[in-house]
N, C-alpha and C. Protein backbone atom coordinates (compact mmCIF):
# COMPACT_ATOMS: atom_id res chain seq x y z
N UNK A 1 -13.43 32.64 20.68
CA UNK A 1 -14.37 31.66 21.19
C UNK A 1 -13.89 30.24 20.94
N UNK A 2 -12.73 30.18 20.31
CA UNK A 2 -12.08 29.09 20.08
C UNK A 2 -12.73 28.17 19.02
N UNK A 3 -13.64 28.12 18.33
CA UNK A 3 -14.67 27.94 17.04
C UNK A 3 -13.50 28.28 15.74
N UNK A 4 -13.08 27.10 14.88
CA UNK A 4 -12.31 26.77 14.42
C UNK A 4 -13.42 26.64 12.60
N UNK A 5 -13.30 27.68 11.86
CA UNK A 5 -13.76 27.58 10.17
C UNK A 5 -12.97 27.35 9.39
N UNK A 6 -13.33 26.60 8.26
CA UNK A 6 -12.39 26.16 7.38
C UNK A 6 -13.52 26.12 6.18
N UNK A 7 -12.67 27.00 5.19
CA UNK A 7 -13.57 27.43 4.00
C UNK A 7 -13.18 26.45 2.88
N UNK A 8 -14.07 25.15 2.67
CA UNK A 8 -13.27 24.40 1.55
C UNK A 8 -13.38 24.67 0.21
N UNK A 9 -12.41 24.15 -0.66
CA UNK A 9 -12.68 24.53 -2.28
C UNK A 9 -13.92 24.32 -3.01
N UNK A 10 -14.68 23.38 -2.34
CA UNK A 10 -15.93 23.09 -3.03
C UNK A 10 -17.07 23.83 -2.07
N UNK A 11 -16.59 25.05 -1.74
CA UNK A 11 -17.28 26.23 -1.08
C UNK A 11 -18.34 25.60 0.16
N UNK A 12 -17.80 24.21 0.78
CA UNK A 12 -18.38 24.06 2.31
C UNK A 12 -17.98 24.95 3.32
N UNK A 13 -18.25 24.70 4.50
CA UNK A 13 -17.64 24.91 5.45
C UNK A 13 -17.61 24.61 6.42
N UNK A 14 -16.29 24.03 7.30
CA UNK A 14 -16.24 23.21 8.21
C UNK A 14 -16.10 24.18 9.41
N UNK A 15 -16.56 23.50 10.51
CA UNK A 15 -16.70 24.10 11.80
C UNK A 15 -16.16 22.84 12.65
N UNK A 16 -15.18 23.48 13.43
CA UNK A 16 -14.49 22.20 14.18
C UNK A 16 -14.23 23.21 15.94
N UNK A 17 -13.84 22.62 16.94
CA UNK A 17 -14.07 22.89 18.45
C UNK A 17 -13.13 21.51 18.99
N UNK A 18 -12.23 21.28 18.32
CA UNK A 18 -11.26 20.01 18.90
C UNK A 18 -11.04 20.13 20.57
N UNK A 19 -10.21 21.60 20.28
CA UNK A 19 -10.01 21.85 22.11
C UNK A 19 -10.28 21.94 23.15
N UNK A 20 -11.47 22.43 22.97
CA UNK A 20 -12.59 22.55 23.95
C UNK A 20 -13.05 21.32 24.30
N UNK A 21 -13.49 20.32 23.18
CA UNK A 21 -14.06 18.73 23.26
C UNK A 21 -12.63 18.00 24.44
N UNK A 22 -11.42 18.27 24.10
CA UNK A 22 -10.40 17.79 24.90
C UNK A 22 -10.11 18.25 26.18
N UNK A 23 -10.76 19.76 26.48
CA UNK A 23 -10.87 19.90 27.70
C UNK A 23 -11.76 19.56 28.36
N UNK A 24 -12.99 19.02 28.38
CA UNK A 24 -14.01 18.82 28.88
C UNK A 24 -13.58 17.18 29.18
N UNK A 25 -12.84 16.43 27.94
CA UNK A 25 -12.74 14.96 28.35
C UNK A 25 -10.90 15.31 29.47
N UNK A 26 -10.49 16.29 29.61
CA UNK A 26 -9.70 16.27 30.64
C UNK A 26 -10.02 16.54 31.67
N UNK A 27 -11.27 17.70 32.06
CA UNK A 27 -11.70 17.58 33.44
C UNK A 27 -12.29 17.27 34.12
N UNK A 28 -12.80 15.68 33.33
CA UNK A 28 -13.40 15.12 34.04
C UNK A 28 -13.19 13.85 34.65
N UNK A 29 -11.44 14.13 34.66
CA UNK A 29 -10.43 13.39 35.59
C UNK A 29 -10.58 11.66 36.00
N UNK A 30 -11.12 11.25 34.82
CA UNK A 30 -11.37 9.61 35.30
C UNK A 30 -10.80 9.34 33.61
N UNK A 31 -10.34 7.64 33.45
CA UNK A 31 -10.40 7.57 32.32
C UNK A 31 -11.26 7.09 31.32
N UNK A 32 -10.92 7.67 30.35
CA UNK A 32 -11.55 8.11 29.46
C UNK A 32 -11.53 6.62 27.94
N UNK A 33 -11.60 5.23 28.12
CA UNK A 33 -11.52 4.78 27.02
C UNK A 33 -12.24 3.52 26.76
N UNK A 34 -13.36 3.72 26.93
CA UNK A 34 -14.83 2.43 26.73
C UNK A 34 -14.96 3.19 25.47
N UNK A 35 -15.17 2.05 24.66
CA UNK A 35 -15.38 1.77 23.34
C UNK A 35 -16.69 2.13 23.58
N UNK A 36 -17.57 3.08 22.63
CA UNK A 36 -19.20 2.85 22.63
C UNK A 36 -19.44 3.33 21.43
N UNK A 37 -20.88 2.67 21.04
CA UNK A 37 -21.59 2.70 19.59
C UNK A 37 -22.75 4.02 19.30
N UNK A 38 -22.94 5.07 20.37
CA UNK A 38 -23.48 5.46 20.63
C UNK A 38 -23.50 6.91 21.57
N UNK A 39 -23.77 7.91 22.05
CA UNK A 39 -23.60 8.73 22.61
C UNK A 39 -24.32 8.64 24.03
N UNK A 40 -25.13 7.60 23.80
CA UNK A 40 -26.50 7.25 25.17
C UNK A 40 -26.85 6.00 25.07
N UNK A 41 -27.11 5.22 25.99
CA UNK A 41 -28.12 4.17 25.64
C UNK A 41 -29.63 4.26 25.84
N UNK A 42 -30.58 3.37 25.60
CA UNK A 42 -32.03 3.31 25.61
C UNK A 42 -32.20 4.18 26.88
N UNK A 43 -31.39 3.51 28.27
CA UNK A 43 -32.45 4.41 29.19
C UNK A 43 -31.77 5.71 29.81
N UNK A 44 -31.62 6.16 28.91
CA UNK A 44 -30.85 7.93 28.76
C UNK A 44 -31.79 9.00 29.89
N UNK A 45 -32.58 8.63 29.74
CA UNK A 45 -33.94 9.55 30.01
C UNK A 45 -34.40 9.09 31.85
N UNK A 46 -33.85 7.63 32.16
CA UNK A 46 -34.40 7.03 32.96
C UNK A 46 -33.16 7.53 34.45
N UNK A 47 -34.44 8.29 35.14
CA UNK A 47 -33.80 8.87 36.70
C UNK A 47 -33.91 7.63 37.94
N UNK A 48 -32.92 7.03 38.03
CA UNK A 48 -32.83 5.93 38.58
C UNK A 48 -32.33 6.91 40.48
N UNK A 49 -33.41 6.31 41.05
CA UNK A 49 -33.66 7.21 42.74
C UNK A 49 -33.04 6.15 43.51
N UNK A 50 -32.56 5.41 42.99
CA UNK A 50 -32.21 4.18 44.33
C UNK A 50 -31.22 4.87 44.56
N UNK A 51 -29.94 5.37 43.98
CA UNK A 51 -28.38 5.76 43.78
C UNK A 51 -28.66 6.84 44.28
N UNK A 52 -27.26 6.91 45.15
CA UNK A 52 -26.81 8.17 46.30
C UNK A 52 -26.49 8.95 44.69
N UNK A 53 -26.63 10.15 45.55
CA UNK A 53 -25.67 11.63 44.71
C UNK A 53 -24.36 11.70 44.81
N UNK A 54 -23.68 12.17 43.73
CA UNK A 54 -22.40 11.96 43.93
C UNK A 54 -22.08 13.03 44.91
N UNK A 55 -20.60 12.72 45.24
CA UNK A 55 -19.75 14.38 45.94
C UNK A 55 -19.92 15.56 45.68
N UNK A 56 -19.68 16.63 46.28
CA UNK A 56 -19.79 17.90 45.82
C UNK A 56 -18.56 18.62 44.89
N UNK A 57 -17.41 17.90 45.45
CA UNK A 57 -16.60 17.85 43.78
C UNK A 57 -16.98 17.49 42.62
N UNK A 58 -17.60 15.79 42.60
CA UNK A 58 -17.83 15.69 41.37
C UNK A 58 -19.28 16.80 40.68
N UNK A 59 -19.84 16.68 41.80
CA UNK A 59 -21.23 17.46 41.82
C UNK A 59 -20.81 18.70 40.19
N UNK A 60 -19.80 19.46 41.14
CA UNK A 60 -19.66 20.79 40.34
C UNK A 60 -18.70 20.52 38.96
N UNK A 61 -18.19 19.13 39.01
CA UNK A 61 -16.95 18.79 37.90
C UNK A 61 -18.38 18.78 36.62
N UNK A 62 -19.08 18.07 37.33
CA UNK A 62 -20.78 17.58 36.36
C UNK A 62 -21.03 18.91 35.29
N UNK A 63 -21.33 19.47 36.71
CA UNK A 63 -21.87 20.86 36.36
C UNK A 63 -21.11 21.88 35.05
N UNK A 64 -19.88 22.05 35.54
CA UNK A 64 -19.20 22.68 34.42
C UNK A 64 -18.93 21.83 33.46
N UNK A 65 -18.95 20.60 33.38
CA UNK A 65 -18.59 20.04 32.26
C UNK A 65 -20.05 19.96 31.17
N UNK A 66 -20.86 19.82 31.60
CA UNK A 66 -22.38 19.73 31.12
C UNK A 66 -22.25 20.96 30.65
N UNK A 67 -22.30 21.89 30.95
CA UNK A 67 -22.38 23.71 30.38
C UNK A 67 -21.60 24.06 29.42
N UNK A 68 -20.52 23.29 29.42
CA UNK A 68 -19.33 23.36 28.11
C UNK A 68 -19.87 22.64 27.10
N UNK A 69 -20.20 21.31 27.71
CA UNK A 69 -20.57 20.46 26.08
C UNK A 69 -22.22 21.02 25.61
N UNK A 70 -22.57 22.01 26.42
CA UNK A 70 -23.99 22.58 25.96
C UNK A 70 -23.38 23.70 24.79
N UNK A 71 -22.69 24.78 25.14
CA UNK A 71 -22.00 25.23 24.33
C UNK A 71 -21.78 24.76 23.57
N UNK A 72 -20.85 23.62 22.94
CA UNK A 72 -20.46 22.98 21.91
C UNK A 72 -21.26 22.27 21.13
N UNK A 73 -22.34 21.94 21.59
CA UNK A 73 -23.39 20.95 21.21
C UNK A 73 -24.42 22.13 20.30
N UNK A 74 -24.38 22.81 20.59
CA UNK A 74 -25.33 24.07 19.76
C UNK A 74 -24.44 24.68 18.54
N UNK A 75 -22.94 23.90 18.34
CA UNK A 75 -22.43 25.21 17.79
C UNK A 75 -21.62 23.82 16.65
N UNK A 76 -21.19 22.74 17.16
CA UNK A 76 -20.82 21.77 16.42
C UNK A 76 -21.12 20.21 16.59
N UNK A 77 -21.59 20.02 17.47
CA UNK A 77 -22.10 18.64 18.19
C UNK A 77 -23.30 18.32 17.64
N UNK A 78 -23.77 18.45 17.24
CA UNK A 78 -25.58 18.43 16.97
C UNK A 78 -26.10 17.08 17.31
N UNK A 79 -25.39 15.96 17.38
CA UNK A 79 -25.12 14.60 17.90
C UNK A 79 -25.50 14.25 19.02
N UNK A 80 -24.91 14.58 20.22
CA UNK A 80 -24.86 15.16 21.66
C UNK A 80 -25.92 15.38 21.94
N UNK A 81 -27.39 15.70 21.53
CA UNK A 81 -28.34 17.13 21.63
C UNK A 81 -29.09 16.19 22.92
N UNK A 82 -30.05 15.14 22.42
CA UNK A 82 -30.35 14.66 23.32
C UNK A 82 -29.74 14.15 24.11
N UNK A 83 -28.27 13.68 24.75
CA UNK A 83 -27.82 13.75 25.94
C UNK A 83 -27.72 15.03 26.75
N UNK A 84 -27.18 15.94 26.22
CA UNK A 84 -27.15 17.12 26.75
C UNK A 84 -28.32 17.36 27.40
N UNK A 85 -29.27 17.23 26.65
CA UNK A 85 -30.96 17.89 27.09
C UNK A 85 -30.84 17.08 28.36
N UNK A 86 -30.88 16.27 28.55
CA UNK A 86 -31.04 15.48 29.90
C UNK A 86 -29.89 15.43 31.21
N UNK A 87 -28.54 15.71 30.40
CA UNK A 87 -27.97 15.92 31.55
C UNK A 87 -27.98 17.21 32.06
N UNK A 88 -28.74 18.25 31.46
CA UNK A 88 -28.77 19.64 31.80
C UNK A 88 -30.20 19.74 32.85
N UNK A 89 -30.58 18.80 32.76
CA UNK A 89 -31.63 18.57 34.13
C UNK A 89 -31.09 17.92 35.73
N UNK A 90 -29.99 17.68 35.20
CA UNK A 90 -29.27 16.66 36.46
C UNK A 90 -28.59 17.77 36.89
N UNK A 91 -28.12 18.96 36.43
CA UNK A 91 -26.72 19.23 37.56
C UNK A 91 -27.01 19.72 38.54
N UNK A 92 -28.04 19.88 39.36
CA UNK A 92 -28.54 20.25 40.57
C UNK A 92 -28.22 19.34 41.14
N UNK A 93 -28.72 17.74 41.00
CA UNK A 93 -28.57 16.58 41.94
C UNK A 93 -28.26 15.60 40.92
N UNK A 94 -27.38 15.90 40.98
CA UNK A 94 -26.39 14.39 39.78
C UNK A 94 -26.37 13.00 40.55
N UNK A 95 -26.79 12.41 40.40
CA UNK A 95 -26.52 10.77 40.23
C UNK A 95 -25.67 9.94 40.27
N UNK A 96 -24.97 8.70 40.76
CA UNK A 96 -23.70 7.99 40.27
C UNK A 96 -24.49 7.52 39.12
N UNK A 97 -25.46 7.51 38.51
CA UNK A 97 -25.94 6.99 37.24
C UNK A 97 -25.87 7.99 36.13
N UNK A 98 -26.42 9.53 37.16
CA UNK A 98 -25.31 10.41 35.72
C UNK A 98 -24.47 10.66 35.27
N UNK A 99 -23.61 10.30 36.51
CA UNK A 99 -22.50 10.12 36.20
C UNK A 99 -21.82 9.35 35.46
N UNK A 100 -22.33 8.53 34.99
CA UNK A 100 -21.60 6.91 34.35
C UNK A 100 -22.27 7.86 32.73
N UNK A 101 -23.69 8.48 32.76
CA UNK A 101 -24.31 9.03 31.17
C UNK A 101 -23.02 9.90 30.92
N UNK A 102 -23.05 10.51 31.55
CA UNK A 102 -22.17 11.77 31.18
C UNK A 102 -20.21 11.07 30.84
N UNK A 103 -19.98 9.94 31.76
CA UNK A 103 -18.62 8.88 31.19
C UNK A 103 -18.98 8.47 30.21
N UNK A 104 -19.86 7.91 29.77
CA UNK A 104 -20.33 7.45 28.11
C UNK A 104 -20.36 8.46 27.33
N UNK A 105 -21.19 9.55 27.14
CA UNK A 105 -21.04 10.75 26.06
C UNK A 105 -19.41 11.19 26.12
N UNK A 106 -18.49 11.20 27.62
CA UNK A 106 -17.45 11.52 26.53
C UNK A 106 -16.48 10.64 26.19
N UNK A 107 -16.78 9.35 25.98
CA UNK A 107 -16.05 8.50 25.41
C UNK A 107 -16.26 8.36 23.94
N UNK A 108 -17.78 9.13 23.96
CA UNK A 108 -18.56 8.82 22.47
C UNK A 108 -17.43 10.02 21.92
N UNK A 109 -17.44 10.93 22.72
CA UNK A 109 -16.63 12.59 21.84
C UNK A 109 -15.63 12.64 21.85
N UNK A 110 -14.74 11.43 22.57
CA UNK A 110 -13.50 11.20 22.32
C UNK A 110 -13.32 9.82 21.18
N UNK A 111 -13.92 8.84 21.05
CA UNK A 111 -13.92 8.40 20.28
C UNK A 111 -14.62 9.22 18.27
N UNK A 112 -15.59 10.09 18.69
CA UNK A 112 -15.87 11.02 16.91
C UNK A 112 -14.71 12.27 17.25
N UNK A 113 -13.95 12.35 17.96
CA UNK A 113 -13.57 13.49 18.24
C UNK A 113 -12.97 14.71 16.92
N UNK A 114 -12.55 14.17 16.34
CA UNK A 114 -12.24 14.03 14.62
C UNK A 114 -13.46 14.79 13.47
N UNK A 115 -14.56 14.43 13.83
CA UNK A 115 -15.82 14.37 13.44
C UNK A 115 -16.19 16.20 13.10
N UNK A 116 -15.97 16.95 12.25
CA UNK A 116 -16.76 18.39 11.59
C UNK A 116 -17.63 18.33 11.45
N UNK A 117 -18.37 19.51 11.76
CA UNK A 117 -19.67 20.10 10.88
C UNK A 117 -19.68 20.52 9.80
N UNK A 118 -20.38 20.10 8.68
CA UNK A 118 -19.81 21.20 7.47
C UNK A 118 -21.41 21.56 6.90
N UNK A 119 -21.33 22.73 6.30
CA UNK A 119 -22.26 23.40 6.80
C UNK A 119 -22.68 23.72 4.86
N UNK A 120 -23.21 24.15 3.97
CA UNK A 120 -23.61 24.96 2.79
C UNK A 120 -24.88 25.01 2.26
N UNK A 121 -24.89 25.97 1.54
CA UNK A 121 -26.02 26.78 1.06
C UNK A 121 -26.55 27.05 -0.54
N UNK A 122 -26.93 26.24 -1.02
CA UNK A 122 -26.81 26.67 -2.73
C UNK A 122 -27.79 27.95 -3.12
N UNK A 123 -28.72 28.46 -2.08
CA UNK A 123 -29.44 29.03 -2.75
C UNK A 123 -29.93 30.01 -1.10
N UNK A 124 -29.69 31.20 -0.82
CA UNK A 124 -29.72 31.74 0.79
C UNK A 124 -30.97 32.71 0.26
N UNK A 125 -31.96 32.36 -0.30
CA UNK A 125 -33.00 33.67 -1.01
C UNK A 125 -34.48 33.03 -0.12
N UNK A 126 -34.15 31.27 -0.25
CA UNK A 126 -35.53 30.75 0.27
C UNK A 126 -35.24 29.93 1.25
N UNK A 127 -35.63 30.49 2.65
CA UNK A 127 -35.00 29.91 3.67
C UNK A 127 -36.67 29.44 4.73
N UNK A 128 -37.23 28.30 5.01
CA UNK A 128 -38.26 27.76 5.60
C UNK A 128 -37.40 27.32 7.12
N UNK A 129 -38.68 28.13 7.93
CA UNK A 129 -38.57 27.21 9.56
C UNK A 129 -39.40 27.13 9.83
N UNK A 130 -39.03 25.67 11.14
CA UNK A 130 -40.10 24.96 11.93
C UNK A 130 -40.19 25.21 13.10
N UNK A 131 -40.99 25.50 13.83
CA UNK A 131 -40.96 25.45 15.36
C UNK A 131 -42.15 24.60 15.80
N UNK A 132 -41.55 24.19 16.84
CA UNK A 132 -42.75 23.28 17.66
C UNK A 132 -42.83 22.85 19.03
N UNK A 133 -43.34 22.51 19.79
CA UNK A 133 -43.11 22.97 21.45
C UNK A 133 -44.05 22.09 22.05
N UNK A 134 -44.30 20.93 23.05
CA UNK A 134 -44.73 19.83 23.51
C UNK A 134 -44.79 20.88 25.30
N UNK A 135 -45.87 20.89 25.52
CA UNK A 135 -45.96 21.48 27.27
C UNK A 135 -46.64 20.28 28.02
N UNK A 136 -45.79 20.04 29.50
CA UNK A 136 -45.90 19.42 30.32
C UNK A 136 -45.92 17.97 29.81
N UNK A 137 -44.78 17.53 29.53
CA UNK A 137 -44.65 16.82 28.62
C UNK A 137 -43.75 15.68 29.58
N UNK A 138 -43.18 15.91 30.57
CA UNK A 138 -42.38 14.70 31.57
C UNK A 138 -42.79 15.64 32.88
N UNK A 139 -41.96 14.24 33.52
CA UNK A 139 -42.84 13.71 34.78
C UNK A 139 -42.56 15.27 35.64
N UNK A 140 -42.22 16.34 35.63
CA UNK A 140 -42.03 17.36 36.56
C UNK A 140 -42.85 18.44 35.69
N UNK A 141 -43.37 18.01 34.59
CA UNK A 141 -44.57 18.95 34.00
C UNK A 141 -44.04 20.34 33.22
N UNK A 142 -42.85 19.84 32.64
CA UNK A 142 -41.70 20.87 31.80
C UNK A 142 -42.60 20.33 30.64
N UNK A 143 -41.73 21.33 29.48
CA UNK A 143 -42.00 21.05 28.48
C UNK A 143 -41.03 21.22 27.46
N UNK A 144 -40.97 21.04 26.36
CA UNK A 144 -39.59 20.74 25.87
C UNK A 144 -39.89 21.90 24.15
N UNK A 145 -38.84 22.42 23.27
CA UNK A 145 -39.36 23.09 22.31
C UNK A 145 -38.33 22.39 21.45
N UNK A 146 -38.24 23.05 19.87
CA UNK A 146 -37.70 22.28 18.97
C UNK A 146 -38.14 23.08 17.38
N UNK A 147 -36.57 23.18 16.99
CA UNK A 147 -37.36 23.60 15.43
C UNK A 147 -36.05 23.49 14.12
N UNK A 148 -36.38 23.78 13.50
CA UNK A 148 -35.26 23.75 12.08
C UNK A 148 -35.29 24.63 10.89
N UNK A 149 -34.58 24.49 10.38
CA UNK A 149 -34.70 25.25 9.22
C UNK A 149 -34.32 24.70 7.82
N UNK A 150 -34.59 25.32 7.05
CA UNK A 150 -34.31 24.58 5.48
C UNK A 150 -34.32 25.34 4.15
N UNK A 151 -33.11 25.50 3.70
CA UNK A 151 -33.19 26.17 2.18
C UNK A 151 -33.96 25.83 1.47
N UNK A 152 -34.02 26.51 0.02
CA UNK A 152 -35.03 25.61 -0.57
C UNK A 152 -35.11 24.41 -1.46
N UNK A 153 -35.89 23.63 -1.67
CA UNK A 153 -35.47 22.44 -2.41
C UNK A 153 -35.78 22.09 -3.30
N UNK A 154 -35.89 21.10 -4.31
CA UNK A 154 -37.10 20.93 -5.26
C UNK A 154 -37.36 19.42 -5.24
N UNK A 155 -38.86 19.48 -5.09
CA UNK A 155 -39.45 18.21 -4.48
C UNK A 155 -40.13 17.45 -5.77
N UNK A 156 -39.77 16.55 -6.13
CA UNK A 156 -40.42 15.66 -7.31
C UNK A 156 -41.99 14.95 -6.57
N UNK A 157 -42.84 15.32 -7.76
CA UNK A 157 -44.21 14.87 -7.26
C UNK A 157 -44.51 13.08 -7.81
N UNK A 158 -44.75 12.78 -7.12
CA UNK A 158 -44.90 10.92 -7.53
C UNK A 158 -46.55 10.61 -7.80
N UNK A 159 -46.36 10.25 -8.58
CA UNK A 159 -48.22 9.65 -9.17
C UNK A 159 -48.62 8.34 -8.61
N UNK A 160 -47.82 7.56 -9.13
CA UNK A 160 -47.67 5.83 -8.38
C UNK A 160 -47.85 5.41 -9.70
N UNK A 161 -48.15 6.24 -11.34
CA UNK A 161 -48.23 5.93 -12.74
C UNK A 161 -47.30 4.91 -13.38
């Protein structure tokens, strides 16, 4: 699956996907080198209708490239999450404005490209999750879900004494 572990001495573990991140910024055949601070800007979310759709090349370049960094984004990206979420609503009718979101996220993943997950566990006996789920929640009446998880911790109680 091409999912790259690395077991460190201080018993982390890194999860890395270099190649895959480099194929996705290769097929998407434009270049690739605006400096950005960010993976999205403010209006990430914002479906701008004035702008034609792109080609049906780029159409499908969109498409597979969005589906790869969805993959990767679940597995080492965790960064990515909310771009992804939104460009995974576009690849039906992509945008020259999604197009430019989707040129920014991978300048962002070529610029962290470097960037691991590292992952550990001190204690795998007490494990807490969250789930939570918002319905009809944007403008096409979707709804969006969401959750986490968490070992256990120990929480100091504060008096204000």
């Amino acid at each position: 699956l091409g999912i790259n572990f690395t077991i460190r001495d201080d018993k982390k573990i890194e999860i890395e996907m270099k190649e895959q991140q480099k194929e996705c910024i290769n097929d998407f055949g434009e270049e690739i080198n605006i400096e950005v601070s960010s993976p999205a800007t403010k209006l990430l979310m914002l479906v701008d209708k004035s702008e034609g759709q792109v080609e049906e090349e780029k159409q499908k370049k969109f498409h597979s490239i969005v589906q790869k960094l969805l993959w990767l984004m679940k597995r080492v990206r965790l960064d990515i999450e909310p771009s992804i979420a939104y460009l995974c609503t576009r690849v039906k009718r992509c945008t020259v404005s999604d197009w430019r979101k989707l040129k920014r996220l991978l300048c962002w993943i070529k610029q962290t490209i470097d960037d691991v997950r590292i992952i550990e566990a001190k204690n795998l006996t007490d494990l807490y999750t969250w789930i939570d789920a918002s319905y009809a929640v944007h403008t096409n009446m979707r709804g969006q879900t969401g959750g986490c998880m968490q070992t256990k911790t120990k929480w100091k109680k504060y008096n204000g004494d």
